[in-house]
PDB file of N, CA and C in Angstrom:
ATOM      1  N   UNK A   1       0.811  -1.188   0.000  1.00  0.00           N
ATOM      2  CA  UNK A   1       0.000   0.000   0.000  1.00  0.00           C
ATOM      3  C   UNK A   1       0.855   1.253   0.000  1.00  0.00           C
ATOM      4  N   UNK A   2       1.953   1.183   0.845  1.00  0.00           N
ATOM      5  CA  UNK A   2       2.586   2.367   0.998  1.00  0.00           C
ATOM      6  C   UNK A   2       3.641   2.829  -0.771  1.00  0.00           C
ATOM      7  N   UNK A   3       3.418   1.450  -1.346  1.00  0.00           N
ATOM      8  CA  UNK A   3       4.174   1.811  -2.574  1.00  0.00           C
ATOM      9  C   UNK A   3       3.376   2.428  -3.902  1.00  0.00           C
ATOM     10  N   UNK A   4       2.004   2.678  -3.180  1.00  0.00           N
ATOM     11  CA  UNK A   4       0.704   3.152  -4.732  1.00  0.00           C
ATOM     12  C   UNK A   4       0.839   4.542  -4.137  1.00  0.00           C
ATOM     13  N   UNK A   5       0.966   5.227  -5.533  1.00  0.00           N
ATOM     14  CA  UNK A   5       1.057   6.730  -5.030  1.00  0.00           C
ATOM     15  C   UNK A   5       0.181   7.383  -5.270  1.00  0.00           C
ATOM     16  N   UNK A   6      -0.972   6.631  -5.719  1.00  0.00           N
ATOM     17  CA  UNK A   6      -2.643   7.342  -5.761  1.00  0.00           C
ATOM     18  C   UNK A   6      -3.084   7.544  -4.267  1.00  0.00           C
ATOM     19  N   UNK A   7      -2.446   6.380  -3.117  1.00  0.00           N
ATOM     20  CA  UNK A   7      -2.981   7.110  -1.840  1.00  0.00           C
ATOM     21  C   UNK A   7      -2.338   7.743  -1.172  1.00  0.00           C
ATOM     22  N   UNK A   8      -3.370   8.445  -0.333  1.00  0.00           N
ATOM     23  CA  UNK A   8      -2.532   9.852   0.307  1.00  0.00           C
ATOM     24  C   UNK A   8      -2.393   9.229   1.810  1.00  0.00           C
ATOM     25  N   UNK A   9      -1.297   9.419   2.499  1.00  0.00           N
ATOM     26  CA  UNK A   9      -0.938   8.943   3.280  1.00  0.00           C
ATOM     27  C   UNK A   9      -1.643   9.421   4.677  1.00  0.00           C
ATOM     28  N   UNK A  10      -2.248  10.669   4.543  1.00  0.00           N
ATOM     29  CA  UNK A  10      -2.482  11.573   5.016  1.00  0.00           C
ATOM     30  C   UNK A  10      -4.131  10.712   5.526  1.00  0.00           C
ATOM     31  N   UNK A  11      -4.578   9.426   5.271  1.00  0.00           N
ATOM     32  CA  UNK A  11      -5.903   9.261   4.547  1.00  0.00           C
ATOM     33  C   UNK A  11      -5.962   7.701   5.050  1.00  0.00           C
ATOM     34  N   UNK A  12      -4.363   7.112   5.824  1.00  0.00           N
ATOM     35  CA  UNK A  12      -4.597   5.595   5.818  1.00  0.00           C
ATOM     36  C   UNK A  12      -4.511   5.454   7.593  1.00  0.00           C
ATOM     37  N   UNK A  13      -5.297   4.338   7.589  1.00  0.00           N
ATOM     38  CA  UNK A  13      -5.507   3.916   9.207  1.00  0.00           C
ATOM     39  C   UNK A  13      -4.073   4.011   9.969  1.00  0.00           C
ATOM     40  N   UNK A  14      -3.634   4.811  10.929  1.00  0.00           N
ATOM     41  CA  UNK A  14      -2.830   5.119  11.774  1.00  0.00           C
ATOM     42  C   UNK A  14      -3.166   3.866  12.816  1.00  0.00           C
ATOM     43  N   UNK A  15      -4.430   3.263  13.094  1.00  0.00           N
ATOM     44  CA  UNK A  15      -4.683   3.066  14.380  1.00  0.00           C
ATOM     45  C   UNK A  15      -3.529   1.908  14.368  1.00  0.00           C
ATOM     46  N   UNK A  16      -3.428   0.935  13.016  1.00  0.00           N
ATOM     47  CA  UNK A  16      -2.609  -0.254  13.275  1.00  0.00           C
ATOM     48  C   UNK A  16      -0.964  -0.222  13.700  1.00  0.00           C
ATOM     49  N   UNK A  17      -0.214  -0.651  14.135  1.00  0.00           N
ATOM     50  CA  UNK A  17       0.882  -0.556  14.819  1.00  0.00           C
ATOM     51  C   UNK A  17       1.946  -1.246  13.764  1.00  0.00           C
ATOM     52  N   UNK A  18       3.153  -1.479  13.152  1.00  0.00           N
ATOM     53  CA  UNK A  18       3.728  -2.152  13.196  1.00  0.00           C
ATOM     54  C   UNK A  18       4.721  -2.202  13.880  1.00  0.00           C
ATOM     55  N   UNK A  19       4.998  -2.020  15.296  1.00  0.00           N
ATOM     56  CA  UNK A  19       5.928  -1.754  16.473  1.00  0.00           C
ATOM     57  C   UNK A  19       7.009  -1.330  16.241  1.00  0.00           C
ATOM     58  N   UNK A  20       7.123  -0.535  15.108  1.00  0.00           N
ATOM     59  CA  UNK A  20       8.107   0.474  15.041  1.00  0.00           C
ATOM     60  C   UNK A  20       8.464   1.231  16.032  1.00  0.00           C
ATOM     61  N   UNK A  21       7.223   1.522  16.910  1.00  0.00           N
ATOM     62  CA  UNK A  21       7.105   3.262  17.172  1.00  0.00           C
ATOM     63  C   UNK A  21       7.271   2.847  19.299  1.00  0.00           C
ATOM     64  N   UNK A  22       7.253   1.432  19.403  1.00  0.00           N
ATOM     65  CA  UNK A  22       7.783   1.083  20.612  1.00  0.00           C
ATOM     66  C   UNK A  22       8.783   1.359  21.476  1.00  0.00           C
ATOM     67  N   UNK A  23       8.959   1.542  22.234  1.00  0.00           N
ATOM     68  CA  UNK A  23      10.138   1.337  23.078  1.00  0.00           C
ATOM     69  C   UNK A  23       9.836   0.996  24.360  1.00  0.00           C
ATOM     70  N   UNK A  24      10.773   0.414  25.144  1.00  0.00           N
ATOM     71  CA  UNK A  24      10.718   0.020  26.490  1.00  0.00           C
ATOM     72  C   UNK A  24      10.828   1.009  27.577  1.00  0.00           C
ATOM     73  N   UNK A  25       9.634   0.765  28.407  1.00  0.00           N
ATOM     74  CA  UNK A  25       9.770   2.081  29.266  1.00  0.00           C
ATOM     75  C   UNK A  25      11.075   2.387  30.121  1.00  0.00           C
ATOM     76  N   UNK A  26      11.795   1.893  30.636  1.00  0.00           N
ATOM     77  CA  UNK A  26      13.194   2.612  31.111  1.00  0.00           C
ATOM     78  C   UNK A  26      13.852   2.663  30.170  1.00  0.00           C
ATOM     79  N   UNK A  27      13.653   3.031  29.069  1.00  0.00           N
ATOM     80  CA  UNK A  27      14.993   3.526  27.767  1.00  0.00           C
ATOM     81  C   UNK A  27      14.812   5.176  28.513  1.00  0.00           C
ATOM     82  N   UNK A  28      14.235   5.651  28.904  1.00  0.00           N
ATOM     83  CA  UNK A  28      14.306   7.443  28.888  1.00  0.00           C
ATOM     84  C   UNK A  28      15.247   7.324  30.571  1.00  0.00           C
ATOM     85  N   UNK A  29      14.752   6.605  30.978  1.00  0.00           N
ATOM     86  CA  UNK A  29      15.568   6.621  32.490  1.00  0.00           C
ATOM     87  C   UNK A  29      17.237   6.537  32.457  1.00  0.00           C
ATOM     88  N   UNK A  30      17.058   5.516  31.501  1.00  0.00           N
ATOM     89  CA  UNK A  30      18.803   4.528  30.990  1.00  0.00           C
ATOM     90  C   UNK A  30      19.560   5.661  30.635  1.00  0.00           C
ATOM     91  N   UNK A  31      19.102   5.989  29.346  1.00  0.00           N
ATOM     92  CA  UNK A  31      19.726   7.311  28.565  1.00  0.00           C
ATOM     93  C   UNK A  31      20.308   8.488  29.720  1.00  0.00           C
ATOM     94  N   UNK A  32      19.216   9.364  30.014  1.00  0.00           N
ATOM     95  CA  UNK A  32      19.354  10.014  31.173  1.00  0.00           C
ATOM     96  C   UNK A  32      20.292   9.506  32.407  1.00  0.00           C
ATOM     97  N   UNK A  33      20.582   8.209  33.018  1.00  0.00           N
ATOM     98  CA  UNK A  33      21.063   7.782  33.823  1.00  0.00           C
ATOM     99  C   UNK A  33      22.749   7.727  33.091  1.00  0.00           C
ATOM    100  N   UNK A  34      22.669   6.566  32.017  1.00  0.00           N
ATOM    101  CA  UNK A  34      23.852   6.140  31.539  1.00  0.00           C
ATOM    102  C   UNK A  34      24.203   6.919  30.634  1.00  0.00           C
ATOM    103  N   UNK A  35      23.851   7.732  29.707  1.00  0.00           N
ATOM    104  CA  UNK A  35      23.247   8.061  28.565  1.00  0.00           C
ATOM    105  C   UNK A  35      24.146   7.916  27.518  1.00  0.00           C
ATOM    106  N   UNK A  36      23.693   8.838  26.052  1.00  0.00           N
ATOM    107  CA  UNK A  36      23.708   7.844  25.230  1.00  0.00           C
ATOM    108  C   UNK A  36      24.855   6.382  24.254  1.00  0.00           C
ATOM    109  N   UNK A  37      24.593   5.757  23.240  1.00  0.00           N
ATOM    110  CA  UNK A  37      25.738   5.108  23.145  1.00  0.00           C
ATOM    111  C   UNK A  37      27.350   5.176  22.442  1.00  0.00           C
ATOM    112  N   UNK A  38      26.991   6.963  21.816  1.00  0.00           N
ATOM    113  CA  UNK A  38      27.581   7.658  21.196  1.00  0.00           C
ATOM    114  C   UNK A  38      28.706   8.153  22.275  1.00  0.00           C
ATOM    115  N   UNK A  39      28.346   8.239  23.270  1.00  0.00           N
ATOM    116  CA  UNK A  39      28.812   8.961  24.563  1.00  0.00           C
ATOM    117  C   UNK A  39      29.406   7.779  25.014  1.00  0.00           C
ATOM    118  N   UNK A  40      29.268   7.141  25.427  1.00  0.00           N
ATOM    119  CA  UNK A  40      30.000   5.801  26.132  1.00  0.00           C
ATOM    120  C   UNK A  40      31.047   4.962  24.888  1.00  0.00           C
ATOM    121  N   UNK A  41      30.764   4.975  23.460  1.00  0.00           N
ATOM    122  CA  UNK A  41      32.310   4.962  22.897  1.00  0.00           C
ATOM    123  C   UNK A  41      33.005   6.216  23.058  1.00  0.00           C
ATOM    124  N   UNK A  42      32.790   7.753  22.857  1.00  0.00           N
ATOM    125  CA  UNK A  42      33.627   8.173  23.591  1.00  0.00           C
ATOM    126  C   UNK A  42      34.510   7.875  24.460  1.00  0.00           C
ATOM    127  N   UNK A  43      33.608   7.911  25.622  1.00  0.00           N
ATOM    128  CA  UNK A  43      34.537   7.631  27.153  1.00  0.00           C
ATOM    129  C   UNK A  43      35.330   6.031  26.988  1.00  0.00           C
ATOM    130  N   UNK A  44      35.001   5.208  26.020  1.00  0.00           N
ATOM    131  CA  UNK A  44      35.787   4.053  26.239  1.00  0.00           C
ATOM    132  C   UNK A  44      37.249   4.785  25.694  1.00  0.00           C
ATOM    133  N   UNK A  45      36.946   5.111  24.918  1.00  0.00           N
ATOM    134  CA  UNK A  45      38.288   5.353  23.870  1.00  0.00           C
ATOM    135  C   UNK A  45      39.236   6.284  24.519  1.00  0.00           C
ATOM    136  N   UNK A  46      38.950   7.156  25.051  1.00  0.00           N
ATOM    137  CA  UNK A  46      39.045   8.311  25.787  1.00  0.00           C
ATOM    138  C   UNK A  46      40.178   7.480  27.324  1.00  0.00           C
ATOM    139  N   UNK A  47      39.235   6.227  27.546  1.00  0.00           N
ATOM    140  CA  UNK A  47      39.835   5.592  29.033  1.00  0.00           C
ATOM    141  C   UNK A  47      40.944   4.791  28.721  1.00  0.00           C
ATOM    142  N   UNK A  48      41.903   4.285  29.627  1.00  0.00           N
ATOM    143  CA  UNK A  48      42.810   3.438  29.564  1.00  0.00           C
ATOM    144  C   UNK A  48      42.077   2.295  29.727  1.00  0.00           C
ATOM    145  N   UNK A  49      42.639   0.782  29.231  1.00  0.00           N
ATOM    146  CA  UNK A  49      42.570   0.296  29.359  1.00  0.00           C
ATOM    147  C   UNK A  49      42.985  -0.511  30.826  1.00  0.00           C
ATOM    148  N   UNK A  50      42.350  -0.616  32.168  1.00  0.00           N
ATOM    149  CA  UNK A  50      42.308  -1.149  33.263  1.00  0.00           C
ATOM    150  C   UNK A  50      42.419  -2.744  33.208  1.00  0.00           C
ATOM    151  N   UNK A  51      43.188  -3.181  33.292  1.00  0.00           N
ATOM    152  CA  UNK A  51      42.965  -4.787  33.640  1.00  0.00           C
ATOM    153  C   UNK A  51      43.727  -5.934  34.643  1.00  0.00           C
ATOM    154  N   UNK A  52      43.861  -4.994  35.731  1.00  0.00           N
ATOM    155  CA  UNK A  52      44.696  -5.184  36.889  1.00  0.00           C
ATOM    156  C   UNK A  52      43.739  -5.491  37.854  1.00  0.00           C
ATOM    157  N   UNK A  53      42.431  -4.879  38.282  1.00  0.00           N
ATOM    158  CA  UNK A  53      41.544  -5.325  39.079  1.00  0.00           C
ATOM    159  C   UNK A  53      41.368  -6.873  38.679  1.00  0.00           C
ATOM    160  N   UNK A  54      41.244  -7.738  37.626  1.00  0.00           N
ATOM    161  CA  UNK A  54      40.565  -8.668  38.154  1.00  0.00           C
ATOM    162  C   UNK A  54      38.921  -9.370  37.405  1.00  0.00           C
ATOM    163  N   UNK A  55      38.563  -7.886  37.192  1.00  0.00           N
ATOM    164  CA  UNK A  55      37.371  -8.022  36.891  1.00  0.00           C
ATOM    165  C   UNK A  55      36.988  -6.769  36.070  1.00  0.00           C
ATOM    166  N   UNK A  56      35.988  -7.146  35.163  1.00  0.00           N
ATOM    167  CA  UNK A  56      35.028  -5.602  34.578  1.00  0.00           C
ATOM    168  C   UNK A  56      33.658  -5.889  34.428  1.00  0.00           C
ATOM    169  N   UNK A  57      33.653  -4.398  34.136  1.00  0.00           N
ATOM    170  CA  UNK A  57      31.956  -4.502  35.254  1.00  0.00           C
ATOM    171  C   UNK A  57      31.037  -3.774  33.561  1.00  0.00           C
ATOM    172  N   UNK A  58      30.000  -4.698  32.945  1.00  0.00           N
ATOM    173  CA  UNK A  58      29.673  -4.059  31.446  1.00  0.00           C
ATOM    174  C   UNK A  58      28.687  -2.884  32.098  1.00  0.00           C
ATOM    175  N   UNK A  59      28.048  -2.719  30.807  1.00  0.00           N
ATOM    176  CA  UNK A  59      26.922  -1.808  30.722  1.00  0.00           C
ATOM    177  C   UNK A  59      26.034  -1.719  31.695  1.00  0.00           C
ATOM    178  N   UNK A  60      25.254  -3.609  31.791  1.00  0.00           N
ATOM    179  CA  UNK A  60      24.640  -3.907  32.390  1.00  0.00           C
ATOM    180  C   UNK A  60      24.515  -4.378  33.815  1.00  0.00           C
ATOM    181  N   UNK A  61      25.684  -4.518  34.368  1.00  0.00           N
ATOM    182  CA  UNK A  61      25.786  -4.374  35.690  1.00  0.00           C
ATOM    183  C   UNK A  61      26.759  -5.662  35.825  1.00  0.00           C
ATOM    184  N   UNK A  62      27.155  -6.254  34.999  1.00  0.00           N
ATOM    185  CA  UNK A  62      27.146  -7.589  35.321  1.00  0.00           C
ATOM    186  C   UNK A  62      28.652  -7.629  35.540  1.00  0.00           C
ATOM    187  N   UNK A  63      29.419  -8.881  36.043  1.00  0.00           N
ATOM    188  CA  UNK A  63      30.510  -8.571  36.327  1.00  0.00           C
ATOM    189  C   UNK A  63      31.165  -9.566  35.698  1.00  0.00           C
ATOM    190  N   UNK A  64      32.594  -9.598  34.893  1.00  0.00           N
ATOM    191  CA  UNK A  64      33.594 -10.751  34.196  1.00  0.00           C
ATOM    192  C   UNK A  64      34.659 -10.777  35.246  1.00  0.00           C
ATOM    193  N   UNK A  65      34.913 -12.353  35.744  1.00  0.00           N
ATOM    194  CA  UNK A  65      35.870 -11.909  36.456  1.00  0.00           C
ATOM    195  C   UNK A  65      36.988 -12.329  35.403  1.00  0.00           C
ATOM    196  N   UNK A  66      38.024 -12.538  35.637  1.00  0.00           N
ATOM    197  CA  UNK A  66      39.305 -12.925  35.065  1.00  0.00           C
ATOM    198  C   UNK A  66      40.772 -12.901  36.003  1.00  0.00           C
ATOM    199  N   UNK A  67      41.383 -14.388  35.199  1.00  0.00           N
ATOM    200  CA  UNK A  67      42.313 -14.173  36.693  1.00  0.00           C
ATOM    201  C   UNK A  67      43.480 -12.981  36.231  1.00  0.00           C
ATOM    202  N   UNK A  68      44.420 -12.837  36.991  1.00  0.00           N
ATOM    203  CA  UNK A  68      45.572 -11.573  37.126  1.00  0.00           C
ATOM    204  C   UNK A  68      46.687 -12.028  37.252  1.00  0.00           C
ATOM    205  N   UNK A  69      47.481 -12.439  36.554  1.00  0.00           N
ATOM    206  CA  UNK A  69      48.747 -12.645  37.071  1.00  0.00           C
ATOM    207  C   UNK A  69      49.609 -12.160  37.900  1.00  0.00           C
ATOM    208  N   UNK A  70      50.267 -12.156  39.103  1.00  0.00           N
ATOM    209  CA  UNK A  70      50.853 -11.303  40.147  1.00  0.00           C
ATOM    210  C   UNK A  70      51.997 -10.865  39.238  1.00  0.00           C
ATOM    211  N   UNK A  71      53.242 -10.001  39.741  1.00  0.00           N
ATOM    212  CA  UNK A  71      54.260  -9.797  39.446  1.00  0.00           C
ATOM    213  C   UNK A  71      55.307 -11.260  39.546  1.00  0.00           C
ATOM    214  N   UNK A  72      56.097 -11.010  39.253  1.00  0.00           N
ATOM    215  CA  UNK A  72      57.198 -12.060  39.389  1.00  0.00           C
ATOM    216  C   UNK A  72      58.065 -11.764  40.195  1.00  0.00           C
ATOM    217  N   UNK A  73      58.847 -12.216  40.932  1.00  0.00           N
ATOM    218  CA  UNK A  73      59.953 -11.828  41.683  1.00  0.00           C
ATOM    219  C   UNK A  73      61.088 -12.800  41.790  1.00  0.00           C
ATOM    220  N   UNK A  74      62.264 -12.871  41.578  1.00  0.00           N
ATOM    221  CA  UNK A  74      63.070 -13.966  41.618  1.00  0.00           C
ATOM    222  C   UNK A  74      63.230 -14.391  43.136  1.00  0.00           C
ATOM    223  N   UNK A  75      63.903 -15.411  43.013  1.00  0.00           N
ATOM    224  CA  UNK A  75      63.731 -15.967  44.299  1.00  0.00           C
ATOM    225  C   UNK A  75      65.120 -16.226  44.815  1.00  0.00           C
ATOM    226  N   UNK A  76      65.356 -16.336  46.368  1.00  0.00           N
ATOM    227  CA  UNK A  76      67.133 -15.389  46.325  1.00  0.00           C
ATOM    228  C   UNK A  76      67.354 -17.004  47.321  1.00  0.00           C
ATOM    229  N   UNK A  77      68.620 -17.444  47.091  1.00  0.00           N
ATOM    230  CA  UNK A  77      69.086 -18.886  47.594  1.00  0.00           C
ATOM    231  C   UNK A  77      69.082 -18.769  49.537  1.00  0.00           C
ATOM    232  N   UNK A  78      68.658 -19.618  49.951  1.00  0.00           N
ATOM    233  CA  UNK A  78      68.977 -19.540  51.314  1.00  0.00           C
ATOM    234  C   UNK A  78      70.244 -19.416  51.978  1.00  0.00           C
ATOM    235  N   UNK A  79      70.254 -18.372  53.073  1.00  0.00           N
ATOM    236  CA  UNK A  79      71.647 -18.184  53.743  1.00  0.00           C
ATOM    237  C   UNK A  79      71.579 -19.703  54.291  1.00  0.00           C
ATOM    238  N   UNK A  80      73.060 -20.231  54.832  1.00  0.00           N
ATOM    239  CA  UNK A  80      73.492 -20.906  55.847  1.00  0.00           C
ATOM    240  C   UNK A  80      72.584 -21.291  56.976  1.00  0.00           C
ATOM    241  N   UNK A  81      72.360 -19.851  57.365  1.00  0.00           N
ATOM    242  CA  UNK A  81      71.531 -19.788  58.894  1.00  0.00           C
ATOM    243  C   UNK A  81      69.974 -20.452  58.435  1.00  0.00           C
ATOM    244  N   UNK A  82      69.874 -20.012  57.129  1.00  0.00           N
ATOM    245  CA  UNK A  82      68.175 -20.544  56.510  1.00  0.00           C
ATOM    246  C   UNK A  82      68.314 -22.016  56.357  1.00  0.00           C
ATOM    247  N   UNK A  83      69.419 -22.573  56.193  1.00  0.00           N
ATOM    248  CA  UNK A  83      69.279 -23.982  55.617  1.00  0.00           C
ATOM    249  C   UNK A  83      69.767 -24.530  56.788  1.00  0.00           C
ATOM    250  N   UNK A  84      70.577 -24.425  58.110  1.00  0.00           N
ATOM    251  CA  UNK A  84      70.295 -24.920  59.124  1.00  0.00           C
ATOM    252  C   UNK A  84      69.026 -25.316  59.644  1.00  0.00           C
ATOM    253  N   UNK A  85      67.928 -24.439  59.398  1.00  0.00           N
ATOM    254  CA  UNK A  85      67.133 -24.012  60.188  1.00  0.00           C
ATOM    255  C   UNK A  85      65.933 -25.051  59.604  1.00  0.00           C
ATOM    256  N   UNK A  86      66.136 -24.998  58.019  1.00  0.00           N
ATOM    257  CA  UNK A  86      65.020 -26.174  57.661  1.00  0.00           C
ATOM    258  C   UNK A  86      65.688 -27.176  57.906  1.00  0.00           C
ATOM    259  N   UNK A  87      66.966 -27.928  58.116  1.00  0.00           N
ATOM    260  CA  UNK A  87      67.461 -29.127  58.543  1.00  0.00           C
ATOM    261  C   UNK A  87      66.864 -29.409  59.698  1.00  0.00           C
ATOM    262  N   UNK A  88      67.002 -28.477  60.456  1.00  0.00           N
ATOM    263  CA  UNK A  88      66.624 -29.117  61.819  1.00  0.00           C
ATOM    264  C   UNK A  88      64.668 -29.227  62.389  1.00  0.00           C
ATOM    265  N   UNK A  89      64.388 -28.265  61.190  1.00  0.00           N
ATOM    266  CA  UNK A  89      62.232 -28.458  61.104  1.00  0.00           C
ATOM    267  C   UNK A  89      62.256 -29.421  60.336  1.00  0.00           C
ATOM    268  N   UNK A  90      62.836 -29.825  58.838  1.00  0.00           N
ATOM    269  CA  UNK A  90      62.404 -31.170  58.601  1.00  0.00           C
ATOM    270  C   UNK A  90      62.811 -32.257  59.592  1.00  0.00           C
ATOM    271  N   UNK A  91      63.895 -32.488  59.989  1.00  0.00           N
ATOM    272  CA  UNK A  91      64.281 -33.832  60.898  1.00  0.00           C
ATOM    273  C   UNK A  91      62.992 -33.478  62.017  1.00  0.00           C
ATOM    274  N   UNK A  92      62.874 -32.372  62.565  1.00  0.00           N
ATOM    275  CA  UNK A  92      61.567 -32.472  63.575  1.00  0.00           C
ATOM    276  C   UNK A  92      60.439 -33.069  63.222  1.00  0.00           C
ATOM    277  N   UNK A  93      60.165 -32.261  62.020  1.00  0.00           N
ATOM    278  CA  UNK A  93      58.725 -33.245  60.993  1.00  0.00           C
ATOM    279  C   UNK A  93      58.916 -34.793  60.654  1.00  0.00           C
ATOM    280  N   UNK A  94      59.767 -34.910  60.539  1.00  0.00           N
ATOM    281  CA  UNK A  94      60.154 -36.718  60.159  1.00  0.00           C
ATOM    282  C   UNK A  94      59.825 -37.334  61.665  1.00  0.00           C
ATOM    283  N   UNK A  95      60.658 -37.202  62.462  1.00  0.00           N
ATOM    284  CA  UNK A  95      60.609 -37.501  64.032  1.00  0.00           C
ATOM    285  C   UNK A  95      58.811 -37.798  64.317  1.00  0.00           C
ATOM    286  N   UNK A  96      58.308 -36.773  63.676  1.00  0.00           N
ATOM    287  CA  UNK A  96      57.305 -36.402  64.125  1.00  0.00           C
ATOM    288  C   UNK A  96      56.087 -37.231  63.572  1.00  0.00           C
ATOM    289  N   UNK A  97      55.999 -37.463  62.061  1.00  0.00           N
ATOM    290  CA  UNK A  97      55.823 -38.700  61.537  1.00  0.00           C
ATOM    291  C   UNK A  97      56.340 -39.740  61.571  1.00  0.00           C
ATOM    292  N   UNK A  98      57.088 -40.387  61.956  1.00  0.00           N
ATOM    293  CA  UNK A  98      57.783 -41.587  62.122  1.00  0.00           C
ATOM    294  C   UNK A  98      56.764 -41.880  63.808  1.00  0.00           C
ATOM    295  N   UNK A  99      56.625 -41.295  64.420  1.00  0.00           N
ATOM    296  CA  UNK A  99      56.307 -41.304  65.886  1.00  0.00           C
ATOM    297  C   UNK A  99      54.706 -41.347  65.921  1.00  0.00           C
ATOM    298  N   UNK A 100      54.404 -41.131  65.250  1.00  0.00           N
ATOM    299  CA  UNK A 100      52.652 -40.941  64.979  1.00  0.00           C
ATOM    300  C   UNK A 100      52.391 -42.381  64.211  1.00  0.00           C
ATOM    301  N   UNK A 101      53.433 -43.236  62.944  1.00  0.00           N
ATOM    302  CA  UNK A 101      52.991 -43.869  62.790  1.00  0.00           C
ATOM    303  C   UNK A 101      53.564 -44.959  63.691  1.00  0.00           C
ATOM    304  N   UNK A 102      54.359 -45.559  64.390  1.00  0.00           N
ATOM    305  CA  UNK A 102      54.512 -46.015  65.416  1.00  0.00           C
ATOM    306  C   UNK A 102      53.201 -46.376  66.733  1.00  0.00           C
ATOM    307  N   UNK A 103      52.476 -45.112  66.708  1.00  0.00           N
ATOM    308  CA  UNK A 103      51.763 -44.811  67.607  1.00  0.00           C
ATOM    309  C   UNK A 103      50.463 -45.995  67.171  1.00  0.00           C
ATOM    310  N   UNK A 104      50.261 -45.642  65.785  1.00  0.00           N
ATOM    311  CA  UNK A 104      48.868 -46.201  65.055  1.00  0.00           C
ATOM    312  C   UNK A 104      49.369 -47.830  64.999  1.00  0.00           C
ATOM    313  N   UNK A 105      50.459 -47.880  64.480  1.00  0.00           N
ATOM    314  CA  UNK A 105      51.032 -49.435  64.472  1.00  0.00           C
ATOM    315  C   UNK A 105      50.723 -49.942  66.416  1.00  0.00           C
ATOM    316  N   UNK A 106      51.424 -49.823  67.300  1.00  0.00           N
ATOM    317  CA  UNK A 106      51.058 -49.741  68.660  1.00  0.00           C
ATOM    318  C   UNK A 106      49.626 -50.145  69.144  1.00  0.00           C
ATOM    319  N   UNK A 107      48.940 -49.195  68.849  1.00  0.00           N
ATOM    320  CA  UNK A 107      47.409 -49.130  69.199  1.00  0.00           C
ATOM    321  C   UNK A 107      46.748 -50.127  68.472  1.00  0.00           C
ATOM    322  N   UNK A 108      46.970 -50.236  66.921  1.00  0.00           N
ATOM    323  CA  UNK A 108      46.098 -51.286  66.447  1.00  0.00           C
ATOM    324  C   UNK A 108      46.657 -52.843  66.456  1.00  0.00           C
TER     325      UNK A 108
END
């Protein structure tokens, strides 16, 4: 109909809908709140890229987590005094298991 140019448009039933003319009632809130999407590529482009938290948070509230890798740090050889010191906590821990299973052997 809309392609015969004998009718005047001016002249055809409005009442029917083809839900063009819809929208969802918090779109005026959203806009106003978040607003629009012209504006938010802006500000992306505009922002650094953050990805040290962990997580990002979209449009919609929702949250991605993702893991983070820590820094690295090398790791520095034990003094003397450090490797005494686990000699004598592991032989305690051995002692210590060796004596527990003794105990269970014993009892049962």
């Amino acid at each position: 109909m809309a392609n015969n140019p004998e009718i005047d448009t001016k002249t055809l039933n409005n009442d029917v809908s083809d839900g063009s003319e819809l929208i969802p009632a918090d779109v005026a809130a959203r806009r106003e709140r978040e607003g629009t999407q012209e504006e938010k590529r802006k500000e992306i482009k505009q922002q650094d890229d953050i990805s040290t938290d962990g997580y990002t948070v979209d449009q919609e509230g929702l949250i991605n987590n993702y893991p983070v890798t820590p820094p690295m740090t090398a790791a520095t050889y034990p003094t003397p005094k450090e490797q005494y010191a686990y000699i004598i906590l592991g032989g305690l821990a051995a002692t210590f298991v060796i004596s527990l299973i003794c105990i269970a052997f014993s009892v049962s």
